[in-house]
Each structure stands twice: as C-alpha cells, then as structure tokens.
N, C-alpha and C. Protein backbone atom coordinates (compact mmCIF):
# COMPACT_ATOMS: atom_id res chain seq x y z
N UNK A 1 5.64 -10.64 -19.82
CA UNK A 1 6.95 -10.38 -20.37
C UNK A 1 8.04 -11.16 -19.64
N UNK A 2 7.49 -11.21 -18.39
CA UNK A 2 9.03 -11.99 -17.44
C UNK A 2 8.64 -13.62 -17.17
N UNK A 3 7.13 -13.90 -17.82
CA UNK A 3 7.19 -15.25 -17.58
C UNK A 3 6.21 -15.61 -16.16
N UNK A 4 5.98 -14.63 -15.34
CA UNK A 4 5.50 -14.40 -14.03
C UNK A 4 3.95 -15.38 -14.20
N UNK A 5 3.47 -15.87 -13.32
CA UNK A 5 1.68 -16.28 -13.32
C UNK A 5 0.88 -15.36 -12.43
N UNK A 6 0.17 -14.43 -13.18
CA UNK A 6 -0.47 -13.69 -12.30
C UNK A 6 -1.67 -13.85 -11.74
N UNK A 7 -1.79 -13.22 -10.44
CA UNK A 7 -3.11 -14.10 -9.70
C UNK A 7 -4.12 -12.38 -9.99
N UNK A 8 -5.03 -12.42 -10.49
CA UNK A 8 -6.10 -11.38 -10.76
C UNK A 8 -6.68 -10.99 -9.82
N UNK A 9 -6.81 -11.75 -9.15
CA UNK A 9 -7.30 -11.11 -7.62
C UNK A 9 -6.57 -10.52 -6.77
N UNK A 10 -5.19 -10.02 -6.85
CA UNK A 10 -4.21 -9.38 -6.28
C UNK A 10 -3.55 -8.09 -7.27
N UNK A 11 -4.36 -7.70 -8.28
CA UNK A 11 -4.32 -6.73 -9.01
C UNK A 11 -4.44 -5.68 -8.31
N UNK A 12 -3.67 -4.87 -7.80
CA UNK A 12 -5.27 -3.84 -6.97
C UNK A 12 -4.51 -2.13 -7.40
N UNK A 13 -4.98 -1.61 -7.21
CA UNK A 13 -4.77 0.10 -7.43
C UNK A 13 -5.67 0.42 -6.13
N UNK A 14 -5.03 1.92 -5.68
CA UNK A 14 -5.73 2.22 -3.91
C UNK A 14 -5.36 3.72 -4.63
N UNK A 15 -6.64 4.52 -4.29
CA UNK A 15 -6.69 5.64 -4.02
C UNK A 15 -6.64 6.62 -2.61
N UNK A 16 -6.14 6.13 -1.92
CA UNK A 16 -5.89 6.32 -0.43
C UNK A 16 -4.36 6.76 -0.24
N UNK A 17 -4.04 7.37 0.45
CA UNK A 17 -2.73 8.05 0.84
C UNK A 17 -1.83 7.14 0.65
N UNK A 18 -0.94 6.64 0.53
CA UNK A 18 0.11 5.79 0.82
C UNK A 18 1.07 5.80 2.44
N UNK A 19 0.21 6.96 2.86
CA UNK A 19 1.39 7.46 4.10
C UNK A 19 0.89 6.78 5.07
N UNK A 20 -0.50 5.84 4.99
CA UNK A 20 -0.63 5.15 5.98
C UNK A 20 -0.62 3.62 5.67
N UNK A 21 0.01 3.06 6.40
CA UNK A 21 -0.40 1.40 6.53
C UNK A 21 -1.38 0.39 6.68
N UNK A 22 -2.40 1.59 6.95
CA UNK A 22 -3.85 0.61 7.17
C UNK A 22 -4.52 1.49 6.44
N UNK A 23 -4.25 0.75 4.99
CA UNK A 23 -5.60 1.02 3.84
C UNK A 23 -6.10 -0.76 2.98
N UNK A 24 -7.21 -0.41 3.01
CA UNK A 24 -7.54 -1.89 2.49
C UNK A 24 -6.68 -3.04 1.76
N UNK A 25 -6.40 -1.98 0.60
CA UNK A 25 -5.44 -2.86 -0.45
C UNK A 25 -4.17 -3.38 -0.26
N UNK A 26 -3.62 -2.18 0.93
CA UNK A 26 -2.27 -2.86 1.52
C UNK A 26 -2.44 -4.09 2.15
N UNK A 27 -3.72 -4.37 3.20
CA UNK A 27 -4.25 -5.52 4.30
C UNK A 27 -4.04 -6.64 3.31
N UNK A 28 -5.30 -6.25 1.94
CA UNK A 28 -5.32 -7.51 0.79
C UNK A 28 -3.84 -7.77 0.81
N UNK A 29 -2.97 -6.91 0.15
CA UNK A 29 -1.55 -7.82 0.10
C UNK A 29 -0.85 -8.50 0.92
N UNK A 30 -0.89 -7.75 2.16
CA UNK A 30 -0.17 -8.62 3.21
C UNK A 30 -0.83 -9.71 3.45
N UNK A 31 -2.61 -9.93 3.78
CA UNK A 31 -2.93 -11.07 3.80
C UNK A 31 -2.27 -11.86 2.89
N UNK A 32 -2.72 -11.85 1.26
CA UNK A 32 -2.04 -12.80 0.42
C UNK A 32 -0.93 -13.39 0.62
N UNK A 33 -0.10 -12.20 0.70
CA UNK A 33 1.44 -12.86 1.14
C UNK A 33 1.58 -13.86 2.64
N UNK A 34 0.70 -13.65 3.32
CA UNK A 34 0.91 -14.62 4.58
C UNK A 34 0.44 -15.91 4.25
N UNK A 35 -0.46 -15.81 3.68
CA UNK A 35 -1.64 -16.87 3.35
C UNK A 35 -1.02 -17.63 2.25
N UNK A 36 -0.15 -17.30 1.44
CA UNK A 36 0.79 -17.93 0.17
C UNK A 36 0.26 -17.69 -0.81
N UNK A 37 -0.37 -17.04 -0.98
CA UNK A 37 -1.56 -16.82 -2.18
C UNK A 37 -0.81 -15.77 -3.38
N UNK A 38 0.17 -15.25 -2.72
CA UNK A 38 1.58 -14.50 -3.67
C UNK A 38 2.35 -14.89 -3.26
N UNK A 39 3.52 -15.29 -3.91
CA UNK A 39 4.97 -15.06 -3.41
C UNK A 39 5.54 -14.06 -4.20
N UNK A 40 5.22 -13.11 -5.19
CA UNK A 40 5.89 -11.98 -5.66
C UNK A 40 5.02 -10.65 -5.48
N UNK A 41 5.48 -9.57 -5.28
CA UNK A 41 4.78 -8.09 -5.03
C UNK A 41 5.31 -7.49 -6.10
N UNK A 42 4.62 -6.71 -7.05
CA UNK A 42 5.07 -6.23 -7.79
C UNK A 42 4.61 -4.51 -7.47
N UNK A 43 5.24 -3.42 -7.38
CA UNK A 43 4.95 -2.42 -7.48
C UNK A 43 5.60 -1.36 -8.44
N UNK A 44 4.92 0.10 -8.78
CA UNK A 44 5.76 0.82 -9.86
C UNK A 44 6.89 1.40 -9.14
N UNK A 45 6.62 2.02 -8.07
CA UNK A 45 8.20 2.35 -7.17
C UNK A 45 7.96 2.43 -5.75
N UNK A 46 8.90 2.36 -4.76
CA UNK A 46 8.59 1.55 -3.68
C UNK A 46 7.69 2.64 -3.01
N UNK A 47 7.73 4.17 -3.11
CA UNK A 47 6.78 4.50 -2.54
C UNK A 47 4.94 4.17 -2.39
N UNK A 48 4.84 3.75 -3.80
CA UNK A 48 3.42 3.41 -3.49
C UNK A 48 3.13 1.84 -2.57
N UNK A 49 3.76 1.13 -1.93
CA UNK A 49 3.63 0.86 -0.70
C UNK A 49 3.30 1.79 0.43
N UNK A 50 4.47 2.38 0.65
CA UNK A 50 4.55 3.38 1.91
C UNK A 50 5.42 4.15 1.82
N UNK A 51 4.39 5.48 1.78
CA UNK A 51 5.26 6.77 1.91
C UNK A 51 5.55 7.36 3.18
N UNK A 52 6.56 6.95 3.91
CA UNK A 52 7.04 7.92 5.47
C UNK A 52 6.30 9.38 5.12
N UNK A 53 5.45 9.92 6.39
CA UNK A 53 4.65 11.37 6.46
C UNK A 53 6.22 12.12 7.20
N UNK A 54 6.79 10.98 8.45
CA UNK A 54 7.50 11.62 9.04
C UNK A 54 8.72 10.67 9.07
N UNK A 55 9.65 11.59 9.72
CA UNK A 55 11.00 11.21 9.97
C UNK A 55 11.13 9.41 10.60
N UNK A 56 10.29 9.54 11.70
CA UNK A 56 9.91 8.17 12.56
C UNK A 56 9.01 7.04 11.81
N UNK A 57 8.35 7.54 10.76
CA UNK A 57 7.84 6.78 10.18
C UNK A 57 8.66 5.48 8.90
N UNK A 58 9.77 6.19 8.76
CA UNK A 58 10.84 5.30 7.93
C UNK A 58 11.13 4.03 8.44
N UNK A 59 11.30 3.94 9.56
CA UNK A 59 11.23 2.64 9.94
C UNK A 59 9.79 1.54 9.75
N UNK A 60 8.57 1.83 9.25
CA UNK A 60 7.65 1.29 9.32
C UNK A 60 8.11 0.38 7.54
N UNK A 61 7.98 1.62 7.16
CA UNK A 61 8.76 1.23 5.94
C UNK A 61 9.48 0.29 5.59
N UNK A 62 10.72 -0.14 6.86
CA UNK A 62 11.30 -1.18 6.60
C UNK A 62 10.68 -2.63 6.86
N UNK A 63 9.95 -2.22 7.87
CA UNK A 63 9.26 -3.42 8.66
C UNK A 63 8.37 -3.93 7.13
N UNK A 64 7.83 -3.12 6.80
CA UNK A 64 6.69 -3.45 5.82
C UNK A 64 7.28 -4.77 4.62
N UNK A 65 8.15 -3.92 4.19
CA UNK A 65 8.98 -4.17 2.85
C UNK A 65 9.67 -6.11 3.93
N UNK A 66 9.89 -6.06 5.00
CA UNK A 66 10.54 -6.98 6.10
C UNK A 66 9.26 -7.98 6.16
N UNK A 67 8.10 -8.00 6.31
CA UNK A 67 6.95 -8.46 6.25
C UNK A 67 6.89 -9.19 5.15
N UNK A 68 7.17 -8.59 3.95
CA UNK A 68 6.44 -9.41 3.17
C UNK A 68 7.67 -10.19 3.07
N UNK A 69 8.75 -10.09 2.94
CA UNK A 69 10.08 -10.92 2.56
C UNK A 69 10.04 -12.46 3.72
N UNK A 70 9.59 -12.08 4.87
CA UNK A 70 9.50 -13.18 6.12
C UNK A 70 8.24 -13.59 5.75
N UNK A 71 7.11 -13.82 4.87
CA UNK A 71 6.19 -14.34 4.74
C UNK A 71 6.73 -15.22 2.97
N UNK A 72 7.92 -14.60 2.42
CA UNK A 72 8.19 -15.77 1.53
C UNK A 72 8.15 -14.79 0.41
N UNK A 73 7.48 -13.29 0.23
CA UNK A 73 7.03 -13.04 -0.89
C UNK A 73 8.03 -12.05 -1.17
N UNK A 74 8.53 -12.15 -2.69
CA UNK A 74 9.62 -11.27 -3.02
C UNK A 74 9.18 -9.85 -3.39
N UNK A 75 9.81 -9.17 -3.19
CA UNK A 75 9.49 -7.42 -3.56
C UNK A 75 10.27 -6.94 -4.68
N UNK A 76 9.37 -6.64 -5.75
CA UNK A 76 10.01 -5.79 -7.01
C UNK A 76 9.19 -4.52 -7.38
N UNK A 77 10.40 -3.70 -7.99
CA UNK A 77 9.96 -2.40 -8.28
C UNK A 77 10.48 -2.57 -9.60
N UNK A 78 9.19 -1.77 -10.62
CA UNK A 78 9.28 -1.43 -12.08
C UNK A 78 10.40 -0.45 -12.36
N UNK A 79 10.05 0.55 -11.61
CA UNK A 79 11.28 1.69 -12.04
C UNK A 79 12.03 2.01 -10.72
N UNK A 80 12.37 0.95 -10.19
CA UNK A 80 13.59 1.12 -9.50
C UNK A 80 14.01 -0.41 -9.31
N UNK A 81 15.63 -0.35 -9.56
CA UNK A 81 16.06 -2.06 -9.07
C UNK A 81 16.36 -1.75 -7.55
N UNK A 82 16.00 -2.62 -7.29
CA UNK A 82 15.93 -3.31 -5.73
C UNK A 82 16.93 -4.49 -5.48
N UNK A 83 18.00 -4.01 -4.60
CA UNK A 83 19.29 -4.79 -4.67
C UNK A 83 18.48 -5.75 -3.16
N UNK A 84 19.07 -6.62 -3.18
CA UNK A 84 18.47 -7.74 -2.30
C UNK A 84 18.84 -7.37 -0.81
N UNK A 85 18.95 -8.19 0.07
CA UNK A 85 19.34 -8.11 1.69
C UNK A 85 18.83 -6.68 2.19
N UNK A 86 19.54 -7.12 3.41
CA UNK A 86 19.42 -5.71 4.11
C UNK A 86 20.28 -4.32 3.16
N UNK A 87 21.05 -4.39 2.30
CA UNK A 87 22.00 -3.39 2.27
C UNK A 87 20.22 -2.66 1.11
N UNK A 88 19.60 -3.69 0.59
CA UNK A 88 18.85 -2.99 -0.40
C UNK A 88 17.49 -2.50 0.37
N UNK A 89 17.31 -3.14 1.46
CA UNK A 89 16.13 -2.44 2.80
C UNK A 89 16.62 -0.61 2.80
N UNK A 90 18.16 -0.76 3.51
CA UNK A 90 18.48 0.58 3.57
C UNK A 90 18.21 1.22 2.19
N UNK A 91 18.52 0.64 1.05
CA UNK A 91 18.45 2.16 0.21
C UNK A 91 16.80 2.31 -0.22
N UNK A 92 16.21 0.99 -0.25
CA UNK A 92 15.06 1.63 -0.11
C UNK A 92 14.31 3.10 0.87
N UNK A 93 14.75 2.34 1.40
CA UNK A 93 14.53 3.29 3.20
C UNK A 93 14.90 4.92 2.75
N UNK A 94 16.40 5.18 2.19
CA UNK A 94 16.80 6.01 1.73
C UNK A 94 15.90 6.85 0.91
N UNK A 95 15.73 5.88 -0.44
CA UNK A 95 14.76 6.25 -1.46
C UNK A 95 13.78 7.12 -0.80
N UNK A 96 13.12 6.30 -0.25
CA UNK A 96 11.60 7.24 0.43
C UNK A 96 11.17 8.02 0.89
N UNK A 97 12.68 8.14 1.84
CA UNK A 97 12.20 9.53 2.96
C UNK A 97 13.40 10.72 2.23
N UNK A 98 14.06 10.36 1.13
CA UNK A 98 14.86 11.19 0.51
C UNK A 98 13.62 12.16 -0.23
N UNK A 99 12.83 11.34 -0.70
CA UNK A 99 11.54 11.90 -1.64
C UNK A 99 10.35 13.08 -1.04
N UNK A 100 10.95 13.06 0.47
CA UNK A 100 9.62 13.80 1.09
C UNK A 100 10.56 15.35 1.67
N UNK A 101 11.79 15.26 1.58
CA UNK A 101 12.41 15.91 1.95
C UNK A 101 13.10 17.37 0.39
C-alpha cells in the first residue's frame, strides 16, 4: 500500500513476552537492522517491541527504539503515529509505561 519492498525473511510474529529484550525475533531484528538488511521496522504498536515489566525498565525501551534509529533503520507504528526525534522517543516512552499502569 505505501510502496515499501519487503524483505520475507524479516516477517516475524514472537509468542514470547514482550517484557523482555532477549527473545529470538527481537535479536533477528536488531541483527537485520545492524547488518542493513532493513532499514524500516514496521510494528502494530510500539509495545510489541518492548513492554516495560517495571518502572526502570522504560528506559530500555528507549535505548531499543535508539538502536535501531543509530543503525539507520526507521521505526513505524500501524496504530500509532510516531512523531520523529527525541520529543517522539519520549512519548513513546510515555505510551508504554502509561499502558502498564
């Protein structure tokens, strides 16, 4: 619909918690994205990246979403717009741990 080239091998769905950072499918993406093998992330809303369990964990969150942006690869959400820079890190950030609370 947007014109995008999608790579099939970066399709992935994870049945694993989201609250942690080390589940397979997350590794697959970040590899890709280091490796250049994506430059776009597409997800349905930013929690299924990473869901903060705890208060301290929100910051991982940013790093994550910070990761893939310093490896080149852009971050979009289906049902949420994602305003760019840091001001859109914070409301992500917001978003997430607003959701557990």
């Amino acid at each position: 619909k947007e014109g995008y080239e999608i790579n099939n091998d970066f399709i992935l769905t994870e049945s694993l918690s989201g609250t942690s950072l080390d589940r397979p499918m997350l590794n697959k993406l970040k590899d890709g994205a280091r490796e250049k093998k994506i430059n776009m992330l597409i997800a349905l809303v930013p929690d299924r990246l990473f869901r903060p369990k705890e208060k301290r964990d929100s910051l991982n969150y940013l790093n994550l979403i910070a990761d893939f942006l310093d490896y080149g690869c852009e971050v979009k959400f289906v049902k949420s717009s994602r305003v760019g820079g840091d001001f859109g890190g914070l409301i992500d950030h917001l978003h997430s741990i607003s959701e557990n609370y």
